[in-house]
N, C-alpha and C. Protein backbone atom coordinates (compact mmCIF):
# COMPACT_ATOMS: atom_id res chain seq x y z
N UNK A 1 -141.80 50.69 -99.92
CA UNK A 1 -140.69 51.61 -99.96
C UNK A 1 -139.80 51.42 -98.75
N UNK A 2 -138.46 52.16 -98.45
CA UNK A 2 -137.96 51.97 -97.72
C UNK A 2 -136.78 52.96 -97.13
N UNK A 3 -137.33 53.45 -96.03
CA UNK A 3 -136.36 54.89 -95.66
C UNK A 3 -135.43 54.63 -94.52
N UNK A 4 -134.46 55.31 -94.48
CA UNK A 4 -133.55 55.94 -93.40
C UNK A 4 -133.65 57.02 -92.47
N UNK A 5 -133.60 56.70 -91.32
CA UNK A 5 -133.89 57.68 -90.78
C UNK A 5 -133.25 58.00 -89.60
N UNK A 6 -131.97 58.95 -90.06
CA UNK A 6 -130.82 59.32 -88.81
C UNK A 6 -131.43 60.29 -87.79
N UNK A 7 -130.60 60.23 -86.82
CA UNK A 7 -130.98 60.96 -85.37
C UNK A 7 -129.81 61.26 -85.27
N UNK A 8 -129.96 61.77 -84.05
CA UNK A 8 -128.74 62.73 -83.00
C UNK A 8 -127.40 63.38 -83.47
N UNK A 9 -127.37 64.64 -84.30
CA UNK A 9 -126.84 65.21 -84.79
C UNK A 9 -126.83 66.49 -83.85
N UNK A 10 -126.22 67.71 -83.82
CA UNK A 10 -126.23 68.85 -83.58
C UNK A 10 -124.14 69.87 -82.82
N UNK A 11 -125.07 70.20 -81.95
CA UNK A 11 -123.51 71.38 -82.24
C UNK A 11 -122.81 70.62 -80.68
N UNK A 12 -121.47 70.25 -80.76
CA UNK A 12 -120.43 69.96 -79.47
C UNK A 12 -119.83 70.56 -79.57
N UNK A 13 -118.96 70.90 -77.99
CA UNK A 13 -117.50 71.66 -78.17
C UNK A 13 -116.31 70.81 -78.61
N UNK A 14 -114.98 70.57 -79.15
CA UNK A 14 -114.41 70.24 -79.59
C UNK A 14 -113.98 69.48 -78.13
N UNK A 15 -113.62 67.99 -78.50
CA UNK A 15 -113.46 67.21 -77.19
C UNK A 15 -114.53 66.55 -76.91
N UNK A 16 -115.37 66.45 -77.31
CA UNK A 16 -116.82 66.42 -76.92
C UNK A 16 -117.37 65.19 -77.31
N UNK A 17 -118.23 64.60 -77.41
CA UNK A 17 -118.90 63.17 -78.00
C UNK A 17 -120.53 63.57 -78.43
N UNK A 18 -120.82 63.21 -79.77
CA UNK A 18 -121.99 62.45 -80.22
C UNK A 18 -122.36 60.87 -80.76
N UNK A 19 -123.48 60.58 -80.35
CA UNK A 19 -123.80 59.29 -81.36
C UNK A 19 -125.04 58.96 -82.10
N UNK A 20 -124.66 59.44 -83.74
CA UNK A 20 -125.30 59.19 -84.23
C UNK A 20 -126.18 57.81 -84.67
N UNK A 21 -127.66 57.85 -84.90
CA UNK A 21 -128.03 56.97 -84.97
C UNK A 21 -129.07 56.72 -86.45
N UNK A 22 -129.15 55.65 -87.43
CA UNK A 22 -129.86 55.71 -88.38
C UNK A 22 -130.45 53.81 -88.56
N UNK A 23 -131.68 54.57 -88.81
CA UNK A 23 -132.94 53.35 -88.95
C UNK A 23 -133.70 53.05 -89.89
N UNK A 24 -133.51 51.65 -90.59
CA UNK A 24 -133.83 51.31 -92.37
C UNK A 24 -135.66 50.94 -91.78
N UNK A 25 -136.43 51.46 -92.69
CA UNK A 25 -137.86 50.80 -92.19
C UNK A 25 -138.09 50.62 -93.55
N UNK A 26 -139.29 49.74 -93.84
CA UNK A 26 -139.79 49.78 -94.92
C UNK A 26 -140.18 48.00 -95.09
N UNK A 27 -140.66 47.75 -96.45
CA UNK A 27 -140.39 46.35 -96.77
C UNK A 27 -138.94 45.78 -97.50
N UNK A 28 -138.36 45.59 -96.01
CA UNK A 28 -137.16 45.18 -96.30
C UNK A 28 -137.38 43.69 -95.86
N UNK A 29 -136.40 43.02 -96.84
CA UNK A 29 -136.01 41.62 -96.94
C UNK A 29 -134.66 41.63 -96.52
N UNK A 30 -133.46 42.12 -96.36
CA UNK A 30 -132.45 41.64 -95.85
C UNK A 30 -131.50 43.29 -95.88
N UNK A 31 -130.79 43.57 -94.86
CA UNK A 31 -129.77 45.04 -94.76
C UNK A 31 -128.76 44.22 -94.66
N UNK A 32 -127.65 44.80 -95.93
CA UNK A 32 -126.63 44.34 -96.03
C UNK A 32 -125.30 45.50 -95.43
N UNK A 33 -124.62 46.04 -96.63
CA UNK A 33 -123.58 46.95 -95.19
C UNK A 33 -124.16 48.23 -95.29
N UNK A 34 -123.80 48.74 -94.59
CA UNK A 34 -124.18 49.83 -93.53
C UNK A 34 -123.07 51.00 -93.62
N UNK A 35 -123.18 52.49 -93.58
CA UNK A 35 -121.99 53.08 -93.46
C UNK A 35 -122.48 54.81 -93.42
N UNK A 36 -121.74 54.90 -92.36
CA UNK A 36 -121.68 56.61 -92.68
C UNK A 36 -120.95 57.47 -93.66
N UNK A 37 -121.25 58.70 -94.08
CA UNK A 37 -120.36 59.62 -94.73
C UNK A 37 -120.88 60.60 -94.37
N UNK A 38 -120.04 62.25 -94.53
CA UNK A 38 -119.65 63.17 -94.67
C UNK A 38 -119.44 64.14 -95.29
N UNK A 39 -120.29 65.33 -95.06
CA UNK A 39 -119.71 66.29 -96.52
C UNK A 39 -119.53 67.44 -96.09
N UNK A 40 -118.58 68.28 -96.01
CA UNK A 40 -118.51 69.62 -95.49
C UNK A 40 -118.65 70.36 -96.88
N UNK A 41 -119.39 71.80 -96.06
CA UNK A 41 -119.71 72.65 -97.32
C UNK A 41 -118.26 72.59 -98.60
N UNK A 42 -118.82 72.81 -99.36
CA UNK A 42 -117.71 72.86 -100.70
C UNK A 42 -116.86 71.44 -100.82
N UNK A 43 -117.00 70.59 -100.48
CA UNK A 43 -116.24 69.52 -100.43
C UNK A 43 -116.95 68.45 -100.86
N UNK A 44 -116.67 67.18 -101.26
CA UNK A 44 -117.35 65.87 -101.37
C UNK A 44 -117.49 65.66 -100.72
N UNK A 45 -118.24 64.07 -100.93
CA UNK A 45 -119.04 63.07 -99.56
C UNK A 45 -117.79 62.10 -99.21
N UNK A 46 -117.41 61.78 -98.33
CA UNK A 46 -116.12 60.81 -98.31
C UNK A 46 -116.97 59.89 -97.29
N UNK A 47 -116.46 58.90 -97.24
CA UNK A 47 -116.74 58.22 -96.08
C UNK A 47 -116.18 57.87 -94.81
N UNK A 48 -116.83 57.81 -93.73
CA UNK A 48 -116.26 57.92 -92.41
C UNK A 48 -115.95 56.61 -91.83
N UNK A 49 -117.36 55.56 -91.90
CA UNK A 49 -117.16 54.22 -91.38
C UNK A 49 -118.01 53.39 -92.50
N UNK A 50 -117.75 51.83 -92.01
CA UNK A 50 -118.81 51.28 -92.56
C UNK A 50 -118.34 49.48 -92.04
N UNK A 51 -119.81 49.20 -92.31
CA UNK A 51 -120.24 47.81 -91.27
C UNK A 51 -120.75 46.95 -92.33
N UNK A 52 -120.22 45.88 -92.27
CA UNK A 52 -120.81 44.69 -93.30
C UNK A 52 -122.05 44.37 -92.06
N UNK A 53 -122.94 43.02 -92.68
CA UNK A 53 -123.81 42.60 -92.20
C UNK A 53 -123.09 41.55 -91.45
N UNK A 54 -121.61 40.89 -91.66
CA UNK A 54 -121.15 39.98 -90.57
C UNK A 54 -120.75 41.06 -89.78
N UNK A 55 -120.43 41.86 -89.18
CA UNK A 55 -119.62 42.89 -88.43
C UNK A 55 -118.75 43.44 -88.85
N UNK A 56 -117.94 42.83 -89.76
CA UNK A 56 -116.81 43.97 -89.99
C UNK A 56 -116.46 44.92 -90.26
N UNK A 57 -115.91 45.95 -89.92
CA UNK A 57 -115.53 47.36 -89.68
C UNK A 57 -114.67 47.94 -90.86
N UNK A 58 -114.67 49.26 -91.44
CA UNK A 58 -113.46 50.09 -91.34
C UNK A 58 -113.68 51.79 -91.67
N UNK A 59 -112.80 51.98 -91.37
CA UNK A 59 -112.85 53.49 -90.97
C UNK A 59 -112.00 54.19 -91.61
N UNK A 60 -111.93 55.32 -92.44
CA UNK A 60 -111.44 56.47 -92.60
C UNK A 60 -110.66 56.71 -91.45
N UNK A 61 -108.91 57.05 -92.19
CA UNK A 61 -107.91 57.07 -91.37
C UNK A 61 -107.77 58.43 -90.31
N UNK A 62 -108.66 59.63 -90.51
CA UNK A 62 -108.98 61.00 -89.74
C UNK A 62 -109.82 60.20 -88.84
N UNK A 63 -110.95 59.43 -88.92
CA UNK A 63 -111.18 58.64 -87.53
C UNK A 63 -111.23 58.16 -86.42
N UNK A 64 -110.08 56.95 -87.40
CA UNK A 64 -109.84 55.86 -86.80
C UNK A 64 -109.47 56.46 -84.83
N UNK A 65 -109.52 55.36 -84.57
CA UNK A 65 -109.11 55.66 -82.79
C UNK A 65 -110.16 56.48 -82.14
N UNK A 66 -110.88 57.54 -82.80
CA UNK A 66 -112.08 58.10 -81.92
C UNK A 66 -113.72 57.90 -82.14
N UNK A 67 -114.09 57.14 -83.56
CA UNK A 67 -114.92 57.20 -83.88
C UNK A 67 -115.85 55.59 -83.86
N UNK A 68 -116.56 54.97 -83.59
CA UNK A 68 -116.97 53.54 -83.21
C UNK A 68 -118.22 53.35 -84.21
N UNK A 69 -118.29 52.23 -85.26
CA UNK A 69 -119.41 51.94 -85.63
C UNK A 69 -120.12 50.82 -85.18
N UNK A 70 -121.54 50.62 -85.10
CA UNK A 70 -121.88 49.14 -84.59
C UNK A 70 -123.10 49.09 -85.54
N UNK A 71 -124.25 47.96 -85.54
CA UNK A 71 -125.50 47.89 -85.77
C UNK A 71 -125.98 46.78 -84.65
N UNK A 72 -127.22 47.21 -85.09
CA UNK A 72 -128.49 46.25 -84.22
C UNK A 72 -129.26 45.79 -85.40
N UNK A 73 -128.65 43.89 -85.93
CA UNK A 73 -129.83 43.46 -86.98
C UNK A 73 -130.89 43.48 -86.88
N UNK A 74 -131.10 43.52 -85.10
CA UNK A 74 -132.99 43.00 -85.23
C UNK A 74 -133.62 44.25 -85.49
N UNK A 75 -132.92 45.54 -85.12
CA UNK A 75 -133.53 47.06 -85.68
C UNK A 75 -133.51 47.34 -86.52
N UNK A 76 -132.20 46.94 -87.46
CA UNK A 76 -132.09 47.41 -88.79
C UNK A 76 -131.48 48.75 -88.57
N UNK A 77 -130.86 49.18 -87.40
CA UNK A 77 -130.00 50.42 -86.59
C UNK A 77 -128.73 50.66 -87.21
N UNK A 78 -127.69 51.28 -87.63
CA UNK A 78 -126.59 51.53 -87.45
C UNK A 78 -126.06 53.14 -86.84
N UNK A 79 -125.62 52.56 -85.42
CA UNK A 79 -125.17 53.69 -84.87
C UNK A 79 -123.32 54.47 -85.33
N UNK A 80 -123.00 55.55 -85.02
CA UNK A 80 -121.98 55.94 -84.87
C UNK A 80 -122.14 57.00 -83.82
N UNK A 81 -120.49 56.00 -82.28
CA UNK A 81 -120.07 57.06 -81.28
C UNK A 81 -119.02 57.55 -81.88
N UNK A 82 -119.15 58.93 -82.02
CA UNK A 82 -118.33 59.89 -82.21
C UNK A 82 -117.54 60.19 -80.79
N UNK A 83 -116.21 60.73 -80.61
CA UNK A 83 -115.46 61.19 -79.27
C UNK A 83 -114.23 61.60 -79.82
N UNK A 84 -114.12 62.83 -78.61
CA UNK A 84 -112.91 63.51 -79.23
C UNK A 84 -113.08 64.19 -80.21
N UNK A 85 -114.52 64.56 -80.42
CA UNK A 85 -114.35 65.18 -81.89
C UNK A 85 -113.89 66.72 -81.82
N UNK A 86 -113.24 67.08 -83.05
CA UNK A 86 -112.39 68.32 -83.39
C UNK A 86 -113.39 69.04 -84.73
N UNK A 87 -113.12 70.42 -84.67
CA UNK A 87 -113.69 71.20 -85.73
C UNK A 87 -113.90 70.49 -87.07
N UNK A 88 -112.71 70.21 -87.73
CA UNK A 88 -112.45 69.07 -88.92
C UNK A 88 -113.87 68.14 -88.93
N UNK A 89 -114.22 67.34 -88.00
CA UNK A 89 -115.08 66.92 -88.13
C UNK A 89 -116.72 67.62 -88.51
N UNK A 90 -117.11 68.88 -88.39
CA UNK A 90 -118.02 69.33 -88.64
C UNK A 90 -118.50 68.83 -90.20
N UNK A 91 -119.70 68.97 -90.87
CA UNK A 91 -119.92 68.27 -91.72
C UNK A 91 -121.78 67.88 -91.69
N UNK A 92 -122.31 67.71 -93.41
CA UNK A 92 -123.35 66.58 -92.78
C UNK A 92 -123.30 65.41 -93.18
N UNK A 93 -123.40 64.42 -91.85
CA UNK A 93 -123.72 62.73 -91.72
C UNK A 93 -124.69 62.69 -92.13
N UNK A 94 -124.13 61.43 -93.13
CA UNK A 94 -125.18 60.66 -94.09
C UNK A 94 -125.21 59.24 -93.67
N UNK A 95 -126.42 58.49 -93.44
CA UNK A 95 -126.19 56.86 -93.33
C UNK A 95 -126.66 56.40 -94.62
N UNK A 96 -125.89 55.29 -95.33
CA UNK A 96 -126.25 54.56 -96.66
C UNK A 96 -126.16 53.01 -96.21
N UNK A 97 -127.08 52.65 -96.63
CA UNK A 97 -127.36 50.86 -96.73
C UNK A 97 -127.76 50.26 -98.38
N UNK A 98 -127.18 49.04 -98.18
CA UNK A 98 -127.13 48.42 -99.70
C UNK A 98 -128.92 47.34 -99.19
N UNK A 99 -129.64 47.91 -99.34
CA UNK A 99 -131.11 46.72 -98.81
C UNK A 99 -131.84 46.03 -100.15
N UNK A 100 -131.73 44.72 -99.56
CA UNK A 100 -132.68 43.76 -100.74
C UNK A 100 -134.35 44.29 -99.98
N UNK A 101 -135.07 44.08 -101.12
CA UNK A 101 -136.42 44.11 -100.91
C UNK A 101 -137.27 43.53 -102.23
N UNK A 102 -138.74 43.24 -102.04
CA UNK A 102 -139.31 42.86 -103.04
C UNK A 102 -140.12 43.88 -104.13
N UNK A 103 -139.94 44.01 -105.03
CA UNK A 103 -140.25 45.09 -106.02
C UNK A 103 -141.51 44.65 -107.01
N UNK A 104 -142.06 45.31 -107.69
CA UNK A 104 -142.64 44.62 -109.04
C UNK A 104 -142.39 43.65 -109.61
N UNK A 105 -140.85 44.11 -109.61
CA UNK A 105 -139.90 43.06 -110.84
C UNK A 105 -139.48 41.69 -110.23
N UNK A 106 -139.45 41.61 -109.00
CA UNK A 106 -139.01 40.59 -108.01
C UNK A 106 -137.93 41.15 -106.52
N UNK A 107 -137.32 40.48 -106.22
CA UNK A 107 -136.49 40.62 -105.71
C UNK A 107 -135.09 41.57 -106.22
N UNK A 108 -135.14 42.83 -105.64
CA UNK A 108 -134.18 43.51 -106.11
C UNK A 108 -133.16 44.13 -104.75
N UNK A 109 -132.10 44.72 -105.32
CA UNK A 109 -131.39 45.19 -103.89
C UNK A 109 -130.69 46.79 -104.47
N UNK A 110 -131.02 47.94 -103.66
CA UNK A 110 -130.81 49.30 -103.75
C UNK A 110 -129.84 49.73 -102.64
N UNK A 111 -129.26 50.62 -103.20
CA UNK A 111 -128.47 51.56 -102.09
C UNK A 111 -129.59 52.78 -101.82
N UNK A 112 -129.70 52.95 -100.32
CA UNK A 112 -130.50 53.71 -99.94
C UNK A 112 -129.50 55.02 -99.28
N UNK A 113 -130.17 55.66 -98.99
CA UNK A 113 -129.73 57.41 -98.11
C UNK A 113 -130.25 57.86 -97.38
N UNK A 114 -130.46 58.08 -96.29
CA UNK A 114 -130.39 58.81 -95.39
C UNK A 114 -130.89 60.44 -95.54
N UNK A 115 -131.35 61.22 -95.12
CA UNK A 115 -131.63 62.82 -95.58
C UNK A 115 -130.23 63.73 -94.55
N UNK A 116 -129.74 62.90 -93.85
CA UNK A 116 -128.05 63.74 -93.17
C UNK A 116 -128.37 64.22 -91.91
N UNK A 117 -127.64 64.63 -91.35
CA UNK A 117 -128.41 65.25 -90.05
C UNK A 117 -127.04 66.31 -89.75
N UNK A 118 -126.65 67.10 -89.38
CA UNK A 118 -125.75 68.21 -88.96
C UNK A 118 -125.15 67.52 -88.19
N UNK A 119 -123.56 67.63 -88.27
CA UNK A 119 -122.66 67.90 -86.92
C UNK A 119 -121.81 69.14 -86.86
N UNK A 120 -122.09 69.82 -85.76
CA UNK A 120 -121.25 71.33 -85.85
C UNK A 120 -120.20 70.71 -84.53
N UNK A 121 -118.99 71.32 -84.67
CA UNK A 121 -118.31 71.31 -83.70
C UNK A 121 -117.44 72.55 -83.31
N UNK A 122 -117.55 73.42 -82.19
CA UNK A 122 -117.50 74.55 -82.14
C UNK A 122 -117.50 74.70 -80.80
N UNK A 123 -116.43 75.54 -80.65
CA UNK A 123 -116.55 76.51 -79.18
C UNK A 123 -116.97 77.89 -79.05
């Protein structure tokens, strides 16, 4: 099997910085892209960032300029520094990865999830 497992979520004052962090374990054979999303109560999941397995980036235009995605292949990590964050941003972060692994059937590849972790932003 193969889980996600985000960290460092909780409450900042507006202006403020977090960085979230999420970690694929399992019998994985290869993590392909990588990406956060977002869901504030009553609203959909949109997405915030997201990271191919060569590096490349992009970001949701409410973002862009304050928010940084990266990974660590040899962890199987994808972090997000949050800064500058504003109320708007409150929400729960989700990390999703597209991971090959070996199954019954053979070689198969799933989008996985994350269980979210809180960001409050509040004075």
């Amino acid at each position: 099997q193969v889980q996600l497992v985000e960290s460092g979520g909780g409450l900042v004052q507006p202006g403020g910085s977090l960085r979230l962090s999420c970690a694929a374990s399992g019998s994985i054979l290869r993590v392909y892209g990588m990406g956060w999303y977002r869901q504030a109560p009553g609203k959909q999941r949109d997405l915030v960032a997201a990271i191919t397995d060569g590096g490349s980036t992009n970001y949701a235009d409410s973002v862009k300029g304050r928010f940084t995605i990266s990974r660590d292949n040899d962890k199987n990590t994808v972090y997000l520094q949050m800064n500058s964050l504003k109320p708007a941003d409150t929400a729960v972060y989700y990390c999703n990865s597209r991971i090959q692994r070996t199954t019954n059937w053979g070689v198969r590849e799933y989008d996985y999830w994350g269980q979210g972790t809180q960001v409050t932003v509040s004075s």
